[in-house]
Protein backbone atom coordinates (compact mmCIF):
# COMPACT_ATOMS: atom_id res chain seq x y z
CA UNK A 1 -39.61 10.13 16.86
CA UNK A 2 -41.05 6.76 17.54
CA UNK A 3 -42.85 6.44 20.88
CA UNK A 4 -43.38 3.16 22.66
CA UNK A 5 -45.94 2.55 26.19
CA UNK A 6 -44.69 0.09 28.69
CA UNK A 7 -48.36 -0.45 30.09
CA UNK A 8 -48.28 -2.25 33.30
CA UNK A 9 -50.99 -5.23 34.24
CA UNK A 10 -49.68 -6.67 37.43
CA UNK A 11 -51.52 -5.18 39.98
CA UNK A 12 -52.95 -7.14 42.56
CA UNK A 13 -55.55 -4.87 43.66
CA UNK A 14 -55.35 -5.54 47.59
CA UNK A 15 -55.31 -2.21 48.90
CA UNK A 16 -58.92 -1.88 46.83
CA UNK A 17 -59.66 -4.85 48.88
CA UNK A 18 -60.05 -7.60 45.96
CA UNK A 19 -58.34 -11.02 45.12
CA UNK A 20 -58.44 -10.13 41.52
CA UNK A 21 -56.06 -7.98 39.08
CA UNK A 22 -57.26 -4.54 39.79
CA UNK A 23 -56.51 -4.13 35.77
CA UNK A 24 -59.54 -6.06 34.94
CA UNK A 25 -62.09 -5.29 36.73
CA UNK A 26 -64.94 -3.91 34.63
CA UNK A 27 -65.62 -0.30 34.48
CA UNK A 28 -68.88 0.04 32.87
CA UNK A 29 -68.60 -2.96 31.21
CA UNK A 30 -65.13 -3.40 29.73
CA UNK A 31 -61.82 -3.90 31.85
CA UNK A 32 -59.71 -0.90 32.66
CA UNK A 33 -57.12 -2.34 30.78
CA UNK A 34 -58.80 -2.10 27.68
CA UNK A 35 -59.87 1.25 27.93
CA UNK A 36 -55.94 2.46 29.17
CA UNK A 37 -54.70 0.65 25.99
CA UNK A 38 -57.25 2.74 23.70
CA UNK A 39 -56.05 5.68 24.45
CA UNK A 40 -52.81 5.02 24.64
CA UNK A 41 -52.95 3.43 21.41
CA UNK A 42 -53.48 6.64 19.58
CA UNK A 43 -50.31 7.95 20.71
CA UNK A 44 -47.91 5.18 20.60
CA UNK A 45 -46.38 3.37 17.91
CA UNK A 46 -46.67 0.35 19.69
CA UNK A 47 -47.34 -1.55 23.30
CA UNK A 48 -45.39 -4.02 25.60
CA UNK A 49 -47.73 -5.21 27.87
CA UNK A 50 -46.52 -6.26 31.45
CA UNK A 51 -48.57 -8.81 33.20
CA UNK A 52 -48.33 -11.87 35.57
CA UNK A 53 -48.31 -15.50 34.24
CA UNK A 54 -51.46 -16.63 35.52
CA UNK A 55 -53.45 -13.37 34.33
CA UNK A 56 -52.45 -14.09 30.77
CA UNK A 57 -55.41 -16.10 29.53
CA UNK A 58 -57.83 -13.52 31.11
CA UNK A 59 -56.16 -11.00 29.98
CA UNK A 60 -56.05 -12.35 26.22
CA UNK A 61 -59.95 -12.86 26.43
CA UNK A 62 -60.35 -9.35 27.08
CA UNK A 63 -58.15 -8.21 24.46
CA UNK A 64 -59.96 -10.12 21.99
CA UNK A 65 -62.98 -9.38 23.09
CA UNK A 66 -62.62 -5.48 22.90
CA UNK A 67 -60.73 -6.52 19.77
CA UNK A 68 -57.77 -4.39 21.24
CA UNK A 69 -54.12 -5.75 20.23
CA UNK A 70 -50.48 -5.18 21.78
CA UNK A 71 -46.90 -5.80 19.92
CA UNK A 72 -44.87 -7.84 22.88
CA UNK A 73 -45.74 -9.31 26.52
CA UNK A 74 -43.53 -9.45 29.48
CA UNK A 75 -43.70 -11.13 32.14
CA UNK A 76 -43.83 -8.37 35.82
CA UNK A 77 -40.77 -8.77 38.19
CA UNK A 78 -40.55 -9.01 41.53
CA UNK A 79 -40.95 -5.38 41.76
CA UNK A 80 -42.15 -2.01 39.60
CA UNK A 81 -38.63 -1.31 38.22
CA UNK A 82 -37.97 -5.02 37.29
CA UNK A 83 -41.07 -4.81 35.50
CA UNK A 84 -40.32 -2.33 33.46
CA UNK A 85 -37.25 -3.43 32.67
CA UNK A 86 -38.90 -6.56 31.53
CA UNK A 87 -40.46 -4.24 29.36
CA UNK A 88 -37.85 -2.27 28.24
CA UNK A 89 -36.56 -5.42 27.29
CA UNK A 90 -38.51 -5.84 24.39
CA UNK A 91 -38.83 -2.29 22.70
CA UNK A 92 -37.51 -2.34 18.75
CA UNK A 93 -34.10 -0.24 18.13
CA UNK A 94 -35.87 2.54 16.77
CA UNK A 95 -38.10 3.20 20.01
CA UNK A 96 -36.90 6.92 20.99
CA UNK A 97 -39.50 7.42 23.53
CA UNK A 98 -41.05 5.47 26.37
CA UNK A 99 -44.14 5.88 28.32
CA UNK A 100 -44.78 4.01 31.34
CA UNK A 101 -48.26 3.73 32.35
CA UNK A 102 -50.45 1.90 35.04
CA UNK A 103 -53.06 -0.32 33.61
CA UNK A 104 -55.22 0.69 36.67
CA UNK A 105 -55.46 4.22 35.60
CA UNK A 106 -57.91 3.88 32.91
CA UNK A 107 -59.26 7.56 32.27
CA UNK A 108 -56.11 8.96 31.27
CA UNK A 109 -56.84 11.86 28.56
CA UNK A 110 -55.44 12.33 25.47
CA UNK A 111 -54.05 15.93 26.11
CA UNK A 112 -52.17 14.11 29.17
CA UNK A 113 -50.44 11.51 27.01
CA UNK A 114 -49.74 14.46 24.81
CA UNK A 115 -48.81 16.77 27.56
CA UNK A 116 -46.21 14.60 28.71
CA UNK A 117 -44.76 13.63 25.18
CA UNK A 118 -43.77 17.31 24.22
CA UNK A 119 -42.24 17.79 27.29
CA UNK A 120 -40.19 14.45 26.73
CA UNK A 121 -39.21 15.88 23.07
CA UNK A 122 -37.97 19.01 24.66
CA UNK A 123 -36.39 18.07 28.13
CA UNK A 124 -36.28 14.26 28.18
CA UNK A 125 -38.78 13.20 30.64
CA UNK A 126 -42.36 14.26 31.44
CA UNK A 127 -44.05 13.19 34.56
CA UNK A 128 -47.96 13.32 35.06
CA UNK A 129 -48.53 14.74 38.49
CA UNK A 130 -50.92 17.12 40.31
CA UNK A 131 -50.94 19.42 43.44
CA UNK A 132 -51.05 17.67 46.36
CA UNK A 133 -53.95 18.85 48.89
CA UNK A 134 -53.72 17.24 51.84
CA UNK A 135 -50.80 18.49 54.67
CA UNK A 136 -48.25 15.83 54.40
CA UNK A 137 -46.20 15.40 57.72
CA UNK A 138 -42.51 14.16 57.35
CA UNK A 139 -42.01 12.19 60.19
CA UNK A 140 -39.03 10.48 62.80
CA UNK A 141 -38.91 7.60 64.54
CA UNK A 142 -41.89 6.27 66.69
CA UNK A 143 -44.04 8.47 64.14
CA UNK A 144 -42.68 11.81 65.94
CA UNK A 145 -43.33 14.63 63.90
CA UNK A 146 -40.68 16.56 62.39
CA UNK A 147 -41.65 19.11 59.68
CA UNK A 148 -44.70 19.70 57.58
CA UNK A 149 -43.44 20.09 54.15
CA UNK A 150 -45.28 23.02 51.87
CA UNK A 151 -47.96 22.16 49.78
CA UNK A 152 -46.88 24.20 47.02
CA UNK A 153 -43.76 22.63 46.90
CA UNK A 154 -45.62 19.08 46.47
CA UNK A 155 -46.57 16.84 43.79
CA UNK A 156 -48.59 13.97 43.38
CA UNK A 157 -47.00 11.55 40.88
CA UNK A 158 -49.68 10.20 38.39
CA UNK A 159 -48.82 7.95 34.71
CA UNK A 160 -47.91 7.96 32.06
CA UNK A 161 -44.71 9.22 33.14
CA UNK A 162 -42.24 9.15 29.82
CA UNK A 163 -38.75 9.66 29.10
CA UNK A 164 -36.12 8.94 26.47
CA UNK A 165 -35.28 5.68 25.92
CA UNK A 166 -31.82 6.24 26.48
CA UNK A 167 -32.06 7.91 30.18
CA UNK A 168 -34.97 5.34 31.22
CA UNK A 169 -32.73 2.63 29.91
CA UNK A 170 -29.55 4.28 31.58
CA UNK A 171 -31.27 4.61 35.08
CA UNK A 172 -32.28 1.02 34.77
CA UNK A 173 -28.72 -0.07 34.13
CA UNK A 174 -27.26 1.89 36.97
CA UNK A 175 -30.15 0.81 39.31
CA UNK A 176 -29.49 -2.80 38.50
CA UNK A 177 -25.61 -2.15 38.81
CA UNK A 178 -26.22 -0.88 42.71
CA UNK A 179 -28.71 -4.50 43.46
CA UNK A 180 -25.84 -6.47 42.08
CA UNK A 181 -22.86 -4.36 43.76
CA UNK A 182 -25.32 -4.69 47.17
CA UNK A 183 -26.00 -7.94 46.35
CA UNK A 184 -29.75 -7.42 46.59
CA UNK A 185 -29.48 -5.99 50.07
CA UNK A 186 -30.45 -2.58 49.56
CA UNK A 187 -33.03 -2.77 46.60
CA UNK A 188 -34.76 0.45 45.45
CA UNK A 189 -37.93 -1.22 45.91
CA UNK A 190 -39.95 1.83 46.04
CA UNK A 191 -40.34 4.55 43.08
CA UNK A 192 -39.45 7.51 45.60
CA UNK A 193 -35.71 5.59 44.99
CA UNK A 194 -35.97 4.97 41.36
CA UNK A 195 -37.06 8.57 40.64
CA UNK A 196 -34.56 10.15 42.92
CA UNK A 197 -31.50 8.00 40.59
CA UNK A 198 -33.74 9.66 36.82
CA UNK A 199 -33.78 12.84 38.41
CA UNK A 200 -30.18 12.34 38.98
CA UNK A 201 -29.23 11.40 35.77
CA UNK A 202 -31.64 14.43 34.53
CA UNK A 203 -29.54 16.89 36.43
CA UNK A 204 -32.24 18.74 37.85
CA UNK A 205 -34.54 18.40 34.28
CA UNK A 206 -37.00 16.22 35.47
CA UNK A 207 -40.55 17.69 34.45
CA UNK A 208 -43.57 17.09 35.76
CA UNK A 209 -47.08 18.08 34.18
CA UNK A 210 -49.93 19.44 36.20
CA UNK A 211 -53.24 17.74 34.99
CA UNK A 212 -56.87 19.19 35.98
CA UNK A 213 -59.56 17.59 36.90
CA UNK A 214 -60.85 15.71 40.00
CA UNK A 215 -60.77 12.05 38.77
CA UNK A 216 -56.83 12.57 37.30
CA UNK A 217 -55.50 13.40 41.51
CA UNK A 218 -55.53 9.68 42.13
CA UNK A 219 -55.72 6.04 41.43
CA UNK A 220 -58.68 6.20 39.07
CA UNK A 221 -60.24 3.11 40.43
CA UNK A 222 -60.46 4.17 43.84
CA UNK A 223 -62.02 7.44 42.92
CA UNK A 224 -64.22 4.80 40.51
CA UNK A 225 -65.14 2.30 43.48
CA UNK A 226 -66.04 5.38 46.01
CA UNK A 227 -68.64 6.98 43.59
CA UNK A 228 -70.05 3.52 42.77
CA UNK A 229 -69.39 3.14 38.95
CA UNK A 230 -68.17 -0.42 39.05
């Protein structure tokens, strides 16, 4: 089955508090881009990047310079799901699988990527995730309190998250169907949306796989920028 990553390069990196793509800022001396797209490189058949326009001639430096190449670029939308439909946009007809991963997650592992590709071969979607620790409150209006949700019941959704290219492609369509039937006034701008309309479509077969390790419960830069690495 041919597999094909959607690897995502848009970020702006403001919640890490810097003006600069969060993708390229250097993690012991090469972008965490570059090292994302090495590893995923050994599992895919080939890579759409997703960036913004005025990243591109950065971003092409860096490539070169870690001598690292990619088979398409798209331009990112106006949100997460437009860019990866940008994406999707260019895959070959023979892509059977997709993984969708975050450019600013640059120490994902080899048995993750592979992890989540057998359970896309034998349910149709694998989702990197891991327990969540904290107590989560579900809250009303005005912030009022109105259950605190298990923690065993919760997950923490990571990348690559991967699916067949027919149900990511699917959920795209129908998610694009309910912007134009709303005419843009109710967007699923967020992913809790987008995942709720796969898992949908999944009927209940949406699978998500646990990965270990401290550094894999969160946005790997953040963990990165706390322990002073950059």
């Amino acid at each position: 089955m041919s597999t094909w990553c959607i690897l995502l390069s848009g970020g702006n990196g403001l919640r890490m508090g810097t003006q600069s793509n969060k993708t390229l800022i250097s993690l012991l001396g090469e972008p965490a881009l570059c090292r994302a797209l090495r590893t995923l490189r050994r599992h895919a058949d080939g890579v759409i990047l997703v960036i913004r326009p005025q990243d591109e001639d950065e971003i092409h430096t860096a490539l070169n310079d870690a001598q690292l190449t990619v088979d398409g670029v798209a331009y990112g939308g106006a949100d997460r799901q437009e860019s990866v439909r940008n994406g999707l946009s260019l895959l070959p007809e023979d892509c059977d699988i997709v993984l969708v991963h975050d450019g600013a997650r640059p120490l994902v592992d080899d048995q993750t990527i592979e992890n989540v590709l057998s359970s896309v071969r034998k349910y149709g979607s694998g989702v990197a995730a891991t327990p969540v620790t904290d107590t989560i409150k579900r809250v009303e209006a005005d912030d009022i309190v109105a259950d605190t949700p298990p923690r065993g019941q919760l997950r923490a959704v990571q990348t690559p998250q991967g699916f067949s290219r027919a149900l990511l492609c699917r959920a795209h369509a129908e998610e694009n169907g309910e912007r134009e039937h709303h005419n843009d006034r109710h967007r699923h701008n967020d992913a809790a949306a987008f995942f709720a309309l796969l898992f949908a479509l999944e009927r209940g077969e949406q699978r998500l796989v646990p990965i270990p390790g401290l550094l894999r419960g969160g946005r790997y830069l953040l963990f990165i920028h706390t322990f002073g690495l950059l």
